[in-house]
Protein backbone atom coordinates (compact mmCIF):
# COMPACT_ATOMS: atom_id res chain seq x y z
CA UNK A 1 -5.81 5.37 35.17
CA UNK A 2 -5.57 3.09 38.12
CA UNK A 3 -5.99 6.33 40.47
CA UNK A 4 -8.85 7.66 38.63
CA UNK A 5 -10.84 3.99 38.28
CA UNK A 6 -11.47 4.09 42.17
CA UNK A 7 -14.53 1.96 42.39
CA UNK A 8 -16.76 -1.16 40.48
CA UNK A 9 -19.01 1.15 38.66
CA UNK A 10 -15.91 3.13 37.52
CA UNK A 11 -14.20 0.34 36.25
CA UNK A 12 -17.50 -1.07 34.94
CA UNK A 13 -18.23 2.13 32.82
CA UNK A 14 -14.54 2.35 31.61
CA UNK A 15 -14.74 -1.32 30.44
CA UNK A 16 -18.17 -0.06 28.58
CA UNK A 17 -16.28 2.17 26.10
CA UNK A 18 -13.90 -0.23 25.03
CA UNK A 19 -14.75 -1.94 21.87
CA UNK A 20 -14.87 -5.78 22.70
CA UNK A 21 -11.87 -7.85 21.84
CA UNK A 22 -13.49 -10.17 18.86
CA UNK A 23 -9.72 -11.19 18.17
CA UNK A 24 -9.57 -10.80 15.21
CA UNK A 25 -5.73 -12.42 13.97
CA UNK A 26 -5.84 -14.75 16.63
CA UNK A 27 -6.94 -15.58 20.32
CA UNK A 28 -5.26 -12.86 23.17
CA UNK A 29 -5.54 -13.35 26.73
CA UNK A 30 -3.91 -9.65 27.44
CA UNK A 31 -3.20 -7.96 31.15
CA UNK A 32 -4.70 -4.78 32.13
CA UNK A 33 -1.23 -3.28 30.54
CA UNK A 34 -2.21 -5.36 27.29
CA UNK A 35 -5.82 -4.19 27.56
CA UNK A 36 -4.79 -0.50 27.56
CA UNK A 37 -2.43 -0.35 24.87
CA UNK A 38 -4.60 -2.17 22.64
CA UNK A 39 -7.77 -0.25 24.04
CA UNK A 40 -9.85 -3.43 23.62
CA UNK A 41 -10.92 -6.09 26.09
CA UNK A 42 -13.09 -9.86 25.64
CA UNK A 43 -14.60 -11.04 29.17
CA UNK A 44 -11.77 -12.86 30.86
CA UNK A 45 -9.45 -9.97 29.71
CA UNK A 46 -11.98 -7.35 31.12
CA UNK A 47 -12.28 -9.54 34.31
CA UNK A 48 -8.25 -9.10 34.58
CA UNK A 49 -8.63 -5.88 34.25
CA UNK A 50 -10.71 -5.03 36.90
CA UNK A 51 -8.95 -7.19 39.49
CA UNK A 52 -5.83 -5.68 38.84
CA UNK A 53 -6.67 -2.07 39.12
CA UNK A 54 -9.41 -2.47 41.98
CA UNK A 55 -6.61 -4.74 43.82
CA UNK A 56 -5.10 -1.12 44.51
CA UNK A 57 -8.46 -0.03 46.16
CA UNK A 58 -8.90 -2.88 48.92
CA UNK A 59 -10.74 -4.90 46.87
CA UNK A 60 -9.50 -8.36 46.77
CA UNK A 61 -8.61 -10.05 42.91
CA UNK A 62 -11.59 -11.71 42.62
CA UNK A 63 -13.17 -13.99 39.66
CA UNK A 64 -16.25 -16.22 39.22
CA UNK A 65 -15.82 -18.21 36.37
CA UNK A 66 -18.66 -20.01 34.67
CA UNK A 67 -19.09 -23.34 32.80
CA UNK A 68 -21.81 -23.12 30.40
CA UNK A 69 -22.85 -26.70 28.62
CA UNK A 70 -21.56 -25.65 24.76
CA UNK A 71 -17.98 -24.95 26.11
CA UNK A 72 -18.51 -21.32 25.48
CA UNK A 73 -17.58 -20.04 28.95
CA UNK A 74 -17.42 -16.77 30.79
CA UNK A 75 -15.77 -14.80 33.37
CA UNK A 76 -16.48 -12.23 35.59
CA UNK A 77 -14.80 -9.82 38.07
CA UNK A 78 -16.77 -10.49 41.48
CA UNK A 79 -16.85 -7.88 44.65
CA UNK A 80 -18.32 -7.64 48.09
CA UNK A 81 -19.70 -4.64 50.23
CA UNK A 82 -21.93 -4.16 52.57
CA UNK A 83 -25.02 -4.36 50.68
CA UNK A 84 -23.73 -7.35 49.12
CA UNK A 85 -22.24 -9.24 46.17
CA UNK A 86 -21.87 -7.36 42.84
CA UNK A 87 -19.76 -7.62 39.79
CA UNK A 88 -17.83 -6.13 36.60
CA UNK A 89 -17.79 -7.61 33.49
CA UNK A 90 -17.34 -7.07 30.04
CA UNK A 91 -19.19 -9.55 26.87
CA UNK A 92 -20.90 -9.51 23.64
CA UNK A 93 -24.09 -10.72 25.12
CA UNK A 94 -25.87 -7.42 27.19
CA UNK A 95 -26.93 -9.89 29.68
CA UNK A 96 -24.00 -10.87 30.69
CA UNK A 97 -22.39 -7.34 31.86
CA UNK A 98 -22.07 -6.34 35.41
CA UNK A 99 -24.43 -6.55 38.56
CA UNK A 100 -25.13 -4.18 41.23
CA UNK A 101 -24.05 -5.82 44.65
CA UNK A 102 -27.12 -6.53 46.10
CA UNK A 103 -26.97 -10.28 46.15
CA UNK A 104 -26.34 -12.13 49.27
CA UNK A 105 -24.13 -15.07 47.92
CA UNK A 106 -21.53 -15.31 44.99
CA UNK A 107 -24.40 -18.16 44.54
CA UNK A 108 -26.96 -16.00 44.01
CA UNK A 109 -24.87 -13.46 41.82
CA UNK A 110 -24.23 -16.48 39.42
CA UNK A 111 -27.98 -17.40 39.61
CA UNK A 112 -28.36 -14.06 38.54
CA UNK A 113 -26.73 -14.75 34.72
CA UNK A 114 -28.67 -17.91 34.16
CA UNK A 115 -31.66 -16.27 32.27
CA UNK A 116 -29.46 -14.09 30.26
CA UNK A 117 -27.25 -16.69 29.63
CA UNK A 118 -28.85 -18.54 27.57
CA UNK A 119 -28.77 -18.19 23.88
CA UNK A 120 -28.77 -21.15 21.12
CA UNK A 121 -26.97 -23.34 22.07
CA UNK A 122 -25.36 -21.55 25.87
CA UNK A 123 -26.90 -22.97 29.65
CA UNK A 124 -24.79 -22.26 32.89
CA UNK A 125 -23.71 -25.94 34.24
CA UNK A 126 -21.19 -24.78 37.32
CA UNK A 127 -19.39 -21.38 38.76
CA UNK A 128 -16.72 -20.94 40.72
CA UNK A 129 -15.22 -18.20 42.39
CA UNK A 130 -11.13 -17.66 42.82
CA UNK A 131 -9.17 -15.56 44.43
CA UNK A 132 -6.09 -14.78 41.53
CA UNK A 133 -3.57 -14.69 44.33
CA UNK A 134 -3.28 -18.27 44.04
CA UNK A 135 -0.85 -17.58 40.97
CA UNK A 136 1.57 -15.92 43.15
CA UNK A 137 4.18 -14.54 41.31
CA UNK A 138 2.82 -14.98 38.13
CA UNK A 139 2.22 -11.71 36.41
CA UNK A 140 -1.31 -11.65 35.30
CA UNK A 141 -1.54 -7.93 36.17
CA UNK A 142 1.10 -6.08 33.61
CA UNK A 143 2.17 -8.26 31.95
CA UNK A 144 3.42 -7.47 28.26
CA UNK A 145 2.83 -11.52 27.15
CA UNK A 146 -0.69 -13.18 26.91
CA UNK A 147 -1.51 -14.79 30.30
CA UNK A 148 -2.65 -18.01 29.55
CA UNK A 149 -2.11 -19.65 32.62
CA UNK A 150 -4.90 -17.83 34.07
CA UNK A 151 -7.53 -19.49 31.41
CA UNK A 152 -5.78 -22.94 32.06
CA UNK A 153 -6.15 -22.57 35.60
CA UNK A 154 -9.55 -21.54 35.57
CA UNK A 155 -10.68 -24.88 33.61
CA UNK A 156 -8.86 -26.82 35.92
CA UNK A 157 -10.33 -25.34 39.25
CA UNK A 158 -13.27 -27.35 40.37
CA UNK A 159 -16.80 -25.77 39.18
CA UNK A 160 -20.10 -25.77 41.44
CA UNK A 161 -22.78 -27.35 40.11
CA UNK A 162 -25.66 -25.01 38.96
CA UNK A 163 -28.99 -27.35 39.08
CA UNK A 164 -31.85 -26.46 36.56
CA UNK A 165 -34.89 -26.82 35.03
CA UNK A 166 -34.69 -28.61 31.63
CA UNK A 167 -38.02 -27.50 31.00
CA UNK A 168 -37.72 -24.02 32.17
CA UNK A 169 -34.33 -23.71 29.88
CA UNK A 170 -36.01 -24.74 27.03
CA UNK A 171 -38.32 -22.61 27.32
CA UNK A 172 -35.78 -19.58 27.62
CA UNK A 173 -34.45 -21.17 24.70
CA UNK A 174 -37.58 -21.05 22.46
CA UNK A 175 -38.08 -17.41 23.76
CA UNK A 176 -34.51 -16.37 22.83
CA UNK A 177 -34.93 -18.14 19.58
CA UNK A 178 -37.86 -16.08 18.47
CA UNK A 179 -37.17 -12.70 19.47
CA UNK A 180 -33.82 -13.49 17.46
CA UNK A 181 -35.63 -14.65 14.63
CA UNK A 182 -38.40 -11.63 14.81
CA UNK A 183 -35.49 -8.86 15.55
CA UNK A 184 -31.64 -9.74 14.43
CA UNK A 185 -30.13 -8.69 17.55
CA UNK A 186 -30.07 -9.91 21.48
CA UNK A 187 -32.26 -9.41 23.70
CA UNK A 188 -32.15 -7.70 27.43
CA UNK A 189 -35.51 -6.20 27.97
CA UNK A 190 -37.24 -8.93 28.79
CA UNK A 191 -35.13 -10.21 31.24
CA UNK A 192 -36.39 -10.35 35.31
CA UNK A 193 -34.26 -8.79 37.56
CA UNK A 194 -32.70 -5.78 35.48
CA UNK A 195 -32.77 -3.07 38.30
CA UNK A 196 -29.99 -4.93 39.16
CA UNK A 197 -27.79 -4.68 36.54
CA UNK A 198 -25.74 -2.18 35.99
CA UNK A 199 -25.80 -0.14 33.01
CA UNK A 200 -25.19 -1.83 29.64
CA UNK A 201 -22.49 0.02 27.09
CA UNK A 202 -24.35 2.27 24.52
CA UNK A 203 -23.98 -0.73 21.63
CA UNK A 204 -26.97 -2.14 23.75
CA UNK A 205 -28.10 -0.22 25.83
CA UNK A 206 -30.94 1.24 22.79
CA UNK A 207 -32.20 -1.70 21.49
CA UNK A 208 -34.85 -3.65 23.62
């Protein structure tokens, strides 16, 4: 699998298929190894997941972590080529998927997410971005164990601030809150900035 998932989008459209991780039985913080066998994957497991096997393609092991205000946070598995900084991810929220890298900064990449981000009660706060060697021998890749160090470490590590509008969030807000209320499902259509995204696993990708 690792020789076949050569690049992002690879990675990004394998992570698609898998049915997310709503851990069900209690909380998992599986390896790529874990996320295999089970054939399931939440965002921070996804995230681990494409580190690990894009590691073995030159890419370093790179996450941005974000700190939303409700506690409900997210990871994502960040990348950088030529055109720029792009990203894999995996969540239950369509806005929150991957990004094509075309933004200049891991700055601007987390900018990126703020929109979609928000939900009733969700609103980015900070990001940071770390480089998972800093675990050193810890096995975050394979192992058979949940990793929980890696969540642990990620609250700990200190968190840009992300400045915003109050009145401009609130407004997202009262948007979100409607076409929720009008429609029973999230929204992505609306959302600026799409041709950047990459695409969005089939549960989404037909609604609007």
């Amino acid at each position: 699998m690792i020789a076949r998932l050569r690049t992002p989008s690879a990675v990004q459209a394998w992570l698609n298929g898998l049915p997310y991780n709503t851990e069900v039985g209690g909380e998992t913080l599986r390896s790529f190894r874990g996320v295999v066998r089970t054939g399931t994957a939440h965002c921070l497991e996804a995230a681990l997941s494409a580190a690990a096997v894009l590691e073995q393609h030159g890419y370093p092991p790179l996450v941005l972590s974000f700190e939303s205000i409700d506690l409900l946070d997210h990871v994502i598995f960040v990348y950088r080529t030529s055109r720029g900084w792009g990203s894999v991810a995996r969540s239950r929220d369509p806005g929150l998927h991957g990004r094509r890298p075309l933004f200049a900064t891991p700055r601007t990449l987390a900018l990126s997410y703020f929109e979609s981000y928000i939900d009733f009660t969700g609103r980015i706060k900070a990001y940071a971005v770390v480089d998972l060697r800093v675990m050193g021998t810890y096995d975050w890749r394979l192992s058979t164990r949940n990793v929980w160090k890696v969540e642990q470490m990620l609250i700990d590590w200190p968190h840009r601030r992300i400045a915003s509008s109050d009145r401009k969030a609130d407004a997202m807000r009262r948007r979100y809150r409607a076409f929720r209320e009008a429609h029973g499902y999230k929204p992505w259509k609306y959302y600026k900035g799409r041709e950047r995204w990459t695409p969005l696993p089939d549960e989404f990708a037909h609604r609007g």
